[in-house]
PDB file of N, CA and C in Angstrom:
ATOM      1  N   UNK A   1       0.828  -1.195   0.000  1.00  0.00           N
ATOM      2  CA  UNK A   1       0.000   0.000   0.000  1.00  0.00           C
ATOM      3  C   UNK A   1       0.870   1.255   0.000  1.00  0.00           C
ATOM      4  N   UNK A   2       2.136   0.993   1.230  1.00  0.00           N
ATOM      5  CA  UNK A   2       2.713   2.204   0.742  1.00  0.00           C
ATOM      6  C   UNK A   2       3.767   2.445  -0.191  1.00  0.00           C
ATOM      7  N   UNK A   3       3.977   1.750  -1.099  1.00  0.00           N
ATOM      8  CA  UNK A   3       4.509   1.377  -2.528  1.00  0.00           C
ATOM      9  C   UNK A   3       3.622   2.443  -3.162  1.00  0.00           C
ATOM     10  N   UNK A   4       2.398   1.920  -3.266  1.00  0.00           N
ATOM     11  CA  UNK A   4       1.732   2.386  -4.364  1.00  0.00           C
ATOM     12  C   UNK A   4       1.737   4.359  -4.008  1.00  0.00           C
ATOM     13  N   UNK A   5       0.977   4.338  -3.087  1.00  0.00           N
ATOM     14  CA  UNK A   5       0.943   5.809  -2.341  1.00  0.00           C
ATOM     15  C   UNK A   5       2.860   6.578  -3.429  1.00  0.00           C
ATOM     16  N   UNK A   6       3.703   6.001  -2.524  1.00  0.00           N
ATOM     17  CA  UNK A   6       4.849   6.838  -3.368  1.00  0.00           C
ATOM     18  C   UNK A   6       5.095   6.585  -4.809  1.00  0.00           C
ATOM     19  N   UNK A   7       4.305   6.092  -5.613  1.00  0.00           N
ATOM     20  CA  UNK A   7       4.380   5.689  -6.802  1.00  0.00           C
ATOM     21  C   UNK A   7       3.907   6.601  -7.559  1.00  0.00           C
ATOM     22  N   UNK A   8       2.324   6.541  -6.747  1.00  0.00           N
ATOM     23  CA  UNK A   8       1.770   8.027  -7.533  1.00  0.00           C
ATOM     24  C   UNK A   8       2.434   9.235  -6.879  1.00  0.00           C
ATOM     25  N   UNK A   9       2.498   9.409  -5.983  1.00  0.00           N
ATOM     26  CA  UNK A   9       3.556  10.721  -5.483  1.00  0.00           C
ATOM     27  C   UNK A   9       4.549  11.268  -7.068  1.00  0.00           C
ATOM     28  N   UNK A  10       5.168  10.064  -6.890  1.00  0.00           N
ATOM     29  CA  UNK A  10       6.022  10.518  -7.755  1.00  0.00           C
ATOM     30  C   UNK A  10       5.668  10.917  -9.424  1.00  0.00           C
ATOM     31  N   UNK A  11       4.718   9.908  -9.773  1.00  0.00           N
ATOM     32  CA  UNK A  11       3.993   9.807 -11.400  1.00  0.00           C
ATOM     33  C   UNK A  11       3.488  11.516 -10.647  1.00  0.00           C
ATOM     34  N   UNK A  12       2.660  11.832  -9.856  1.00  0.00           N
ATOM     35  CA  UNK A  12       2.340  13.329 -10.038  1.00  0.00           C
ATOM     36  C   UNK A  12       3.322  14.343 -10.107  1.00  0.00           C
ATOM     37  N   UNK A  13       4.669  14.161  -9.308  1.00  0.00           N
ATOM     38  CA  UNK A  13       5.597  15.153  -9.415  1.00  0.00           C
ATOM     39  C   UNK A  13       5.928  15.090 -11.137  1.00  0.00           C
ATOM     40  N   UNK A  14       6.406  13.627 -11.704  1.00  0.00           N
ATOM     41  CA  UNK A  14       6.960  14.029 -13.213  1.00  0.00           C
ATOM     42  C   UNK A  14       5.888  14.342 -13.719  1.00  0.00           C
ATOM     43  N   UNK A  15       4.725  14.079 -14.030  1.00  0.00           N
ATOM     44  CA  UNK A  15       3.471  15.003 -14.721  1.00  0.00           C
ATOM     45  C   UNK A  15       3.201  16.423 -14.864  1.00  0.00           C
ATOM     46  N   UNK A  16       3.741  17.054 -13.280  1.00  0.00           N
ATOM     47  CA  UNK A  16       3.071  18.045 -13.539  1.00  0.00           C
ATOM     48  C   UNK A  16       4.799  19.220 -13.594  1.00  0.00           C
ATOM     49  N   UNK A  17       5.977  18.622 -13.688  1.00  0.00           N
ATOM     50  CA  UNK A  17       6.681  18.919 -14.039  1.00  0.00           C
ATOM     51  C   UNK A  17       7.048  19.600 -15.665  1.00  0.00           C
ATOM     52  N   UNK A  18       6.164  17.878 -16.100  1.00  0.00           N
ATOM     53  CA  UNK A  18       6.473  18.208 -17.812  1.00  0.00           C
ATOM     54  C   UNK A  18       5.659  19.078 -18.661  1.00  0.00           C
ATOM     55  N   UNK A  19       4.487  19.275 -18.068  1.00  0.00           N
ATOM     56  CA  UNK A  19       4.181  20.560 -18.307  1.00  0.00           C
ATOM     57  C   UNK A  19       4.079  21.548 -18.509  1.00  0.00           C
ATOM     58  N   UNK A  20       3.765  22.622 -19.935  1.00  0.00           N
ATOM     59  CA  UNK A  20       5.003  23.636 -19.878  1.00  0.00           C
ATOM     60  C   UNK A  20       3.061  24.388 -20.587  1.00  0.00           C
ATOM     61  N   UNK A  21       3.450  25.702 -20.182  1.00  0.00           N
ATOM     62  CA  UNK A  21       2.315  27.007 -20.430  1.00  0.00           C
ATOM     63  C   UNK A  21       2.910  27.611 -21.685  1.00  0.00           C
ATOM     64  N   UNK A  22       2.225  27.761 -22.741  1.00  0.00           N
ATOM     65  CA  UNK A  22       3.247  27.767 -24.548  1.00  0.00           C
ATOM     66  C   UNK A  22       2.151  29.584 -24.468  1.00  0.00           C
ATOM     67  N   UNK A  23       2.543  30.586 -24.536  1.00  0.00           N
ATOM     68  CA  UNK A  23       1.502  31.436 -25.087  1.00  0.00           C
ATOM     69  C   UNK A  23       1.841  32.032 -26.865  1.00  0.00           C
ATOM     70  N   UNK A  24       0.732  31.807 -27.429  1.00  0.00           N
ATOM     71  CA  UNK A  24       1.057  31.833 -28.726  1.00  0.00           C
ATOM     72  C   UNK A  24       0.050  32.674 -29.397  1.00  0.00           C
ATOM     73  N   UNK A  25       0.512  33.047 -30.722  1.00  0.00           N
ATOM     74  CA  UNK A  25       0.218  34.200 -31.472  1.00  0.00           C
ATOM     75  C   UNK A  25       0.432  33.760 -32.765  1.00  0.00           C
ATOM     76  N   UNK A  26      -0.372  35.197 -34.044  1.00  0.00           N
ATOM     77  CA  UNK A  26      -0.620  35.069 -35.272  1.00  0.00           C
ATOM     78  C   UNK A  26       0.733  36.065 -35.459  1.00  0.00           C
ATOM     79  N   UNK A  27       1.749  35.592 -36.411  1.00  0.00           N
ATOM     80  CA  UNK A  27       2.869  36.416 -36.847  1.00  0.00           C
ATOM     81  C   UNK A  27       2.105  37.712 -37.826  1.00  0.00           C
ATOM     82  N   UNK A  28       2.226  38.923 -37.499  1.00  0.00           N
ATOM     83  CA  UNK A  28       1.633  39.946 -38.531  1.00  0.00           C
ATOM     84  C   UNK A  28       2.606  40.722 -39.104  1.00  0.00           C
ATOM     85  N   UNK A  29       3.690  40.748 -38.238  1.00  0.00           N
ATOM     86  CA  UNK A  29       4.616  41.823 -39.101  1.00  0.00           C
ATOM     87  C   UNK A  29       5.888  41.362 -38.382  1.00  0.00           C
ATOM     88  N   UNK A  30       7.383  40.813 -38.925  1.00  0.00           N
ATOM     89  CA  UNK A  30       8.476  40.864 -38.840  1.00  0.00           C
ATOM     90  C   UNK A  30       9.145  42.135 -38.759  1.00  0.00           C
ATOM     91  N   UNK A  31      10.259  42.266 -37.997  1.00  0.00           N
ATOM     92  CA  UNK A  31      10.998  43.181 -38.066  1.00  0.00           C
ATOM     93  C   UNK A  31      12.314  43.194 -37.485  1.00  0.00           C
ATOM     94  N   UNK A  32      13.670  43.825 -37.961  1.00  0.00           N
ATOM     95  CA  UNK A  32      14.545  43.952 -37.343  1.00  0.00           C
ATOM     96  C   UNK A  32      15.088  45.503 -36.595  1.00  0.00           C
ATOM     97  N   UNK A  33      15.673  45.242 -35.414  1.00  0.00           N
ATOM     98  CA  UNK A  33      15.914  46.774 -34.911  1.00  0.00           C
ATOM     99  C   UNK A  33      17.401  46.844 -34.106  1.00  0.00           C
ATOM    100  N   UNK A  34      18.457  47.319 -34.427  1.00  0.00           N
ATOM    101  CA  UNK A  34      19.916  46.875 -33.938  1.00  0.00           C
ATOM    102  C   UNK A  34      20.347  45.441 -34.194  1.00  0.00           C
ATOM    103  N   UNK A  35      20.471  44.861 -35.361  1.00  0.00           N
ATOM    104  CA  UNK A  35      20.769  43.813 -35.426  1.00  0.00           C
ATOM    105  C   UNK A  35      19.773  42.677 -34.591  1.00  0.00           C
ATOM    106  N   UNK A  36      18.750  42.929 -34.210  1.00  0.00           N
ATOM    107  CA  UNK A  36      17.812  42.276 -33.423  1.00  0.00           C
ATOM    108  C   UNK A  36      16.438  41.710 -34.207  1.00  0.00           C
ATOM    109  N   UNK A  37      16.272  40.079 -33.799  1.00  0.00           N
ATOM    110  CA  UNK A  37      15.032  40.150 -34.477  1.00  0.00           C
ATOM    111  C   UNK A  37      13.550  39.983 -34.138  1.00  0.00           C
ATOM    112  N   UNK A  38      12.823  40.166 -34.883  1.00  0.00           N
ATOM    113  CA  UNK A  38      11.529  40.282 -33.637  1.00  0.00           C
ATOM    114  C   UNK A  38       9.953  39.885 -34.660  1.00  0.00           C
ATOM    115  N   UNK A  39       9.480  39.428 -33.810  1.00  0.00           N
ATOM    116  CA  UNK A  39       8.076  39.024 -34.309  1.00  0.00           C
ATOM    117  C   UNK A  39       6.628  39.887 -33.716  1.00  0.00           C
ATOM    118  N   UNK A  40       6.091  40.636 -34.358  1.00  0.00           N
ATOM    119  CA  UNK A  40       4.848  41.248 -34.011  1.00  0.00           C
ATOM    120  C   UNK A  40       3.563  40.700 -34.200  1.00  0.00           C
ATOM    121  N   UNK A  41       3.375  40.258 -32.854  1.00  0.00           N
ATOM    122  CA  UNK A  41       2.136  38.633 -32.913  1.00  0.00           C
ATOM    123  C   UNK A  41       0.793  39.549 -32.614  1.00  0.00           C
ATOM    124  N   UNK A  42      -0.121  38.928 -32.920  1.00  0.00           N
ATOM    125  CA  UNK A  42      -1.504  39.096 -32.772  1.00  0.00           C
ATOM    126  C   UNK A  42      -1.972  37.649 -31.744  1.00  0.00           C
ATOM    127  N   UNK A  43      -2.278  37.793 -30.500  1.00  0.00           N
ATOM    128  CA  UNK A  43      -1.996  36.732 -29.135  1.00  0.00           C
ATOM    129  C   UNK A  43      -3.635  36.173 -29.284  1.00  0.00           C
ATOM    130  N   UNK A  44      -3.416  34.731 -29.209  1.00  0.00           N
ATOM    131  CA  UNK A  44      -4.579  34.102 -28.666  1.00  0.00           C
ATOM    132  C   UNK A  44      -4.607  34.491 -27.406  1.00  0.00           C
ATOM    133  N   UNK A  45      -6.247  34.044 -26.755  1.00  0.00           N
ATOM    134  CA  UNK A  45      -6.872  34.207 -25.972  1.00  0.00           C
ATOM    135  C   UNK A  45      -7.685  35.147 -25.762  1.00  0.00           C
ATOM    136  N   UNK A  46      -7.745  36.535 -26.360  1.00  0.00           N
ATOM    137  CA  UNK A  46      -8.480  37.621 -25.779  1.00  0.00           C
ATOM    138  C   UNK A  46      -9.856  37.305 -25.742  1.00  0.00           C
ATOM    139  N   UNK A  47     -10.497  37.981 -25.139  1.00  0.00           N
ATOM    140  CA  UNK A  47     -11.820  38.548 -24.929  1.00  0.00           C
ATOM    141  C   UNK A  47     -12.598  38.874 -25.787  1.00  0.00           C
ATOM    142  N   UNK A  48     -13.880  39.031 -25.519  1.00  0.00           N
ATOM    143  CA  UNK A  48     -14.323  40.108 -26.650  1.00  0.00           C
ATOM    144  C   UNK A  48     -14.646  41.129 -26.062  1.00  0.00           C
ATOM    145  N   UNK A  49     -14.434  41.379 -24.634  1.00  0.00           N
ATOM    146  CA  UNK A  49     -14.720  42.963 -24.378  1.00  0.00           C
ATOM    147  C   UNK A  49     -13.536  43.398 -24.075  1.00  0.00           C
ATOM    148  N   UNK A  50     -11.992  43.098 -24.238  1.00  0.00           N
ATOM    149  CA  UNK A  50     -10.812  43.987 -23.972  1.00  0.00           C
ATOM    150  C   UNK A  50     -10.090  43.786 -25.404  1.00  0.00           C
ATOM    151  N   UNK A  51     -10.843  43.098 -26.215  1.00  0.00           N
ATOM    152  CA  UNK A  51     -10.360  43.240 -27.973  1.00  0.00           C
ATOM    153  C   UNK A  51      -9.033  42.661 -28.113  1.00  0.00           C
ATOM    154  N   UNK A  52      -7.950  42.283 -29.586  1.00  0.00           N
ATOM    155  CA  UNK A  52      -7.278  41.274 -29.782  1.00  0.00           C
ATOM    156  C   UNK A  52      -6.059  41.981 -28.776  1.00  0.00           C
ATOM    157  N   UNK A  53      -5.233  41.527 -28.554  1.00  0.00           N
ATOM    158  CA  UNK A  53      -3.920  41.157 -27.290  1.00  0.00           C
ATOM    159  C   UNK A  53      -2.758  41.643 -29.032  1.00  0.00           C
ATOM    160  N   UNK A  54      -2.215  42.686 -28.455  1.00  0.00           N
ATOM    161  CA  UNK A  54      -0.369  42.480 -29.266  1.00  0.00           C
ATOM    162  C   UNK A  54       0.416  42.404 -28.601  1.00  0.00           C
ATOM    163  N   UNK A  55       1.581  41.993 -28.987  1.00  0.00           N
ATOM    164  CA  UNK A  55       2.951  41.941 -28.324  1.00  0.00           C
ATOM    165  C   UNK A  55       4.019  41.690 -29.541  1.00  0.00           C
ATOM    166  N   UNK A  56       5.463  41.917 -28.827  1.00  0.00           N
ATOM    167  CA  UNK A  56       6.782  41.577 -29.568  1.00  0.00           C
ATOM    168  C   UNK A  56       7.325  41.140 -29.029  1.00  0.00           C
ATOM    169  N   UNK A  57       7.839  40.066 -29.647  1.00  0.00           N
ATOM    170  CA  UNK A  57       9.026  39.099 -29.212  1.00  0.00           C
ATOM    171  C   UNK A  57       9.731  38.792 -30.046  1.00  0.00           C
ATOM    172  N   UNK A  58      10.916  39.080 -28.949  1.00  0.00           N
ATOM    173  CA  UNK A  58      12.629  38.802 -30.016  1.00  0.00           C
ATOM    174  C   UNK A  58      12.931  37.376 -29.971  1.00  0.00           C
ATOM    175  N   UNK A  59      13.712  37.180 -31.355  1.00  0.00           N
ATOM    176  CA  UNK A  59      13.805  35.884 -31.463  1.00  0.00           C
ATOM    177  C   UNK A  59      15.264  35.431 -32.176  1.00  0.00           C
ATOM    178  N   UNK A  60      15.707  34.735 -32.525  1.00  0.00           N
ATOM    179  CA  UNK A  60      16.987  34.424 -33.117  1.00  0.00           C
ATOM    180  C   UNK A  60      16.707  34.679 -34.538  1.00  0.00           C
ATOM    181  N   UNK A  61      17.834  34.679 -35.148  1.00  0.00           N
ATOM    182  CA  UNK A  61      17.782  35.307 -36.655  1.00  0.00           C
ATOM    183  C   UNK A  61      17.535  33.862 -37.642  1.00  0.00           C
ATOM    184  N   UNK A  62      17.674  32.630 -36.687  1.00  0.00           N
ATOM    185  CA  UNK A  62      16.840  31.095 -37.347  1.00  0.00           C
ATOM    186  C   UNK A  62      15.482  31.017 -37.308  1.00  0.00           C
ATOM    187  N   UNK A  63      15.120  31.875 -36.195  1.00  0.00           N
ATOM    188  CA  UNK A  63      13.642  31.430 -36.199  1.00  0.00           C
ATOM    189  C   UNK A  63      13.099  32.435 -36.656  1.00  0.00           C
ATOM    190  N   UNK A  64      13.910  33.935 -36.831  1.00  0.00           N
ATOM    191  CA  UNK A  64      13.012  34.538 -37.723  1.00  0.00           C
ATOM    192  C   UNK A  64      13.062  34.143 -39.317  1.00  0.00           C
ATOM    193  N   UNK A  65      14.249  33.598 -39.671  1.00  0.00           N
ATOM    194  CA  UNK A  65      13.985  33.475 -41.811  1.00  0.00           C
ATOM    195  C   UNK A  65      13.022  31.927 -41.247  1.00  0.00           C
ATOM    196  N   UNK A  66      12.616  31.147 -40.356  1.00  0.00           N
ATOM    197  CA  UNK A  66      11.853  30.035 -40.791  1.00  0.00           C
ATOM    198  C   UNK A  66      10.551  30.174 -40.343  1.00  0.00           C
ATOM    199  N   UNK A  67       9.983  31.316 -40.259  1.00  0.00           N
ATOM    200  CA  UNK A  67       9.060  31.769 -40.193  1.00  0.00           C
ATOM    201  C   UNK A  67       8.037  32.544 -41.099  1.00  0.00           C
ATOM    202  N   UNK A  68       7.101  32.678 -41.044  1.00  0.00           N
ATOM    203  CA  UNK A  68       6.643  33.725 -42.562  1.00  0.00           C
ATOM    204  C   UNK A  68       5.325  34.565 -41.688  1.00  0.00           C
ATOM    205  N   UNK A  69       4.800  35.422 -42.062  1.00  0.00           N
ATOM    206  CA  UNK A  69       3.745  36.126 -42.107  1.00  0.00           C
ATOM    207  C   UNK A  69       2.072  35.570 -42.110  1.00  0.00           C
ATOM    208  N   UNK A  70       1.559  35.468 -40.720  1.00  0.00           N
ATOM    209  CA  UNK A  70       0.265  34.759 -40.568  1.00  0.00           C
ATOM    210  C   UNK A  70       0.286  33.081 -40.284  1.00  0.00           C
ATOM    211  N   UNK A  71       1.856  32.970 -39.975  1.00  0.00           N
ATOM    212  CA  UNK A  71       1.687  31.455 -39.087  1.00  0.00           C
ATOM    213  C   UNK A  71       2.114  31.964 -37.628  1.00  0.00           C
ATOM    214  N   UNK A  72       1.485  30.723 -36.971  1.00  0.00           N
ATOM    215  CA  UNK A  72       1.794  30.933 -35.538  1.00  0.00           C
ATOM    216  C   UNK A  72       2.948  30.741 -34.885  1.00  0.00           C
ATOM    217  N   UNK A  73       3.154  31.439 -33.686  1.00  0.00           N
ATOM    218  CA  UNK A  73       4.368  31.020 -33.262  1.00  0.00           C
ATOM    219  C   UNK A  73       4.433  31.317 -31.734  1.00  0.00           C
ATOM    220  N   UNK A  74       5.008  29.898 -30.885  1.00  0.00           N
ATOM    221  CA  UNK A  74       4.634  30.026 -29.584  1.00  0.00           C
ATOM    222  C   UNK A  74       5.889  30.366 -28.406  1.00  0.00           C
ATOM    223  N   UNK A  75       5.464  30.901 -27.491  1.00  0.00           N
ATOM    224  CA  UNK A  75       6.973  31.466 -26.744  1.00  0.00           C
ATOM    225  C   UNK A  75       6.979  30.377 -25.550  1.00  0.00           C
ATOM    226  N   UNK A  76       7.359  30.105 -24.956  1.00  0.00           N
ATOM    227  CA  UNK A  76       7.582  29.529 -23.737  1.00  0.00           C
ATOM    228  C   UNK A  76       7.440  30.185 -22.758  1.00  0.00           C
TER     229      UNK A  76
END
């Protein structure tokens, strides 16, 4: 019995370990600024009474050329 008890103990610690919160967005406009590169997302989740969510996020100069305009892309 107390086998099992620390068995799941543990199956819950690696579960909720591997778990990871991704927040992600519609790519609308690329851009670079000081050698820097950056993605101007249009963010899932909003509302409909506080209207669509923007943000920018910098990214490496790989993940910006393998990227294009109106695919998604998620941050960690």
């Amino acid at each position: 019995m107390k086998s099992i008890k620390v068995f799941f103990a543990i199956s819950t610690c690696i579960f909720l370990s591997c778990t990871s919160s991704k927040n992600c967005g519609e790519i609308f406009r690329k851009y670079t600024s000081n050698n820097k590169y950056f993605f101007a997302m249009k963010a899932f989740g909003g509302d409909k009474n506080s209207g669509d969510i923007y943000g920018d996020v910098e990214v490496t100069k790989e993940i910006y050329n393998s990227f294009n305009l109106g695919e998604d892309y998620c941050v960690d």
